[in-house]
C-alpha atoms as a PDB file:
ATOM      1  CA  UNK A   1     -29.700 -81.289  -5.298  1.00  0.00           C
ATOM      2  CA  UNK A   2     -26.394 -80.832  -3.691  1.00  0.00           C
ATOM      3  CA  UNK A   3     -27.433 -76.792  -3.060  1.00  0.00           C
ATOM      4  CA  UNK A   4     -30.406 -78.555  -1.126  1.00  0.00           C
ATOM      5  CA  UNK A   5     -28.580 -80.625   0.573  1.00  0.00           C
ATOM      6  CA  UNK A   6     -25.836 -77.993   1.749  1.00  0.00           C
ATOM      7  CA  UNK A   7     -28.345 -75.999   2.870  1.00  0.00           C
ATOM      8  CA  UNK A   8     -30.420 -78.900   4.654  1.00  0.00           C
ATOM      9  CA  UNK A   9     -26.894 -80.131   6.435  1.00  0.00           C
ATOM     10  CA  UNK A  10     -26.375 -76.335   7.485  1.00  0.00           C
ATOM     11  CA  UNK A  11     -29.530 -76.366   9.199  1.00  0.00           C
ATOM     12  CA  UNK A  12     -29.037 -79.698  10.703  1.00  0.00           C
ATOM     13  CA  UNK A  13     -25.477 -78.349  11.918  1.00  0.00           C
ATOM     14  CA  UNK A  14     -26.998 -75.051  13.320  1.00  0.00           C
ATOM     15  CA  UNK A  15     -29.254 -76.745  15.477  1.00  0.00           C
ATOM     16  CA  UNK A  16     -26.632 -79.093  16.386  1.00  0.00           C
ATOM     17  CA  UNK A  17     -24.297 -76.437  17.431  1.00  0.00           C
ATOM     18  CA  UNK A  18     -27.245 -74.809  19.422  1.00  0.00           C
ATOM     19  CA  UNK A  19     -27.633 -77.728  21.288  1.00  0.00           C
ATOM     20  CA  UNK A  20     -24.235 -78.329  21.916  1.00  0.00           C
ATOM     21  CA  UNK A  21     -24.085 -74.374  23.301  1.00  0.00           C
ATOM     22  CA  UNK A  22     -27.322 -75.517  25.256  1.00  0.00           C
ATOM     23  CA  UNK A  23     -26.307 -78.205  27.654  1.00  0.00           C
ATOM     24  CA  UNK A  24     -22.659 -76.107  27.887  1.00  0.00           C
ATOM     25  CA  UNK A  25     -24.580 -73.178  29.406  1.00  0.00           C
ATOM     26  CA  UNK A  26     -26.777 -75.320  31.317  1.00  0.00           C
ATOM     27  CA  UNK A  27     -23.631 -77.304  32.753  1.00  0.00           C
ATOM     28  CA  UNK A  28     -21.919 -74.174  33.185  1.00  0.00           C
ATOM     29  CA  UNK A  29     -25.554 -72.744  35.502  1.00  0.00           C
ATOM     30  CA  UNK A  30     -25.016 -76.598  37.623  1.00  0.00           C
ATOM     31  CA  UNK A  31     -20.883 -75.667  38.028  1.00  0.00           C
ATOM     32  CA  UNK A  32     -21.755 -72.359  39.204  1.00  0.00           C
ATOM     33  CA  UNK A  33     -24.139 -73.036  41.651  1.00  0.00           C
ATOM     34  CA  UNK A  34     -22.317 -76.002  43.093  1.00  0.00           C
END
């Protein structure tokens, strides 16, 4: 169970830290322009 759950928090974290890089380039597009 813990193996599952590593993985399943990995996953979690990985589209987390897309999201994160998401908004950053999309904030970083609205800086640019401005």
């Amino acid at each position: 169970q813990n193996i599952e759950q590593e993985i399943s928090n990995d996953e979690v974290w990985n589209r987390f830290a897309l999201t994160i890089l998401a908004k950053f380039k999309s904030i970083e597009y609205l800086t640019s322009t401005f």
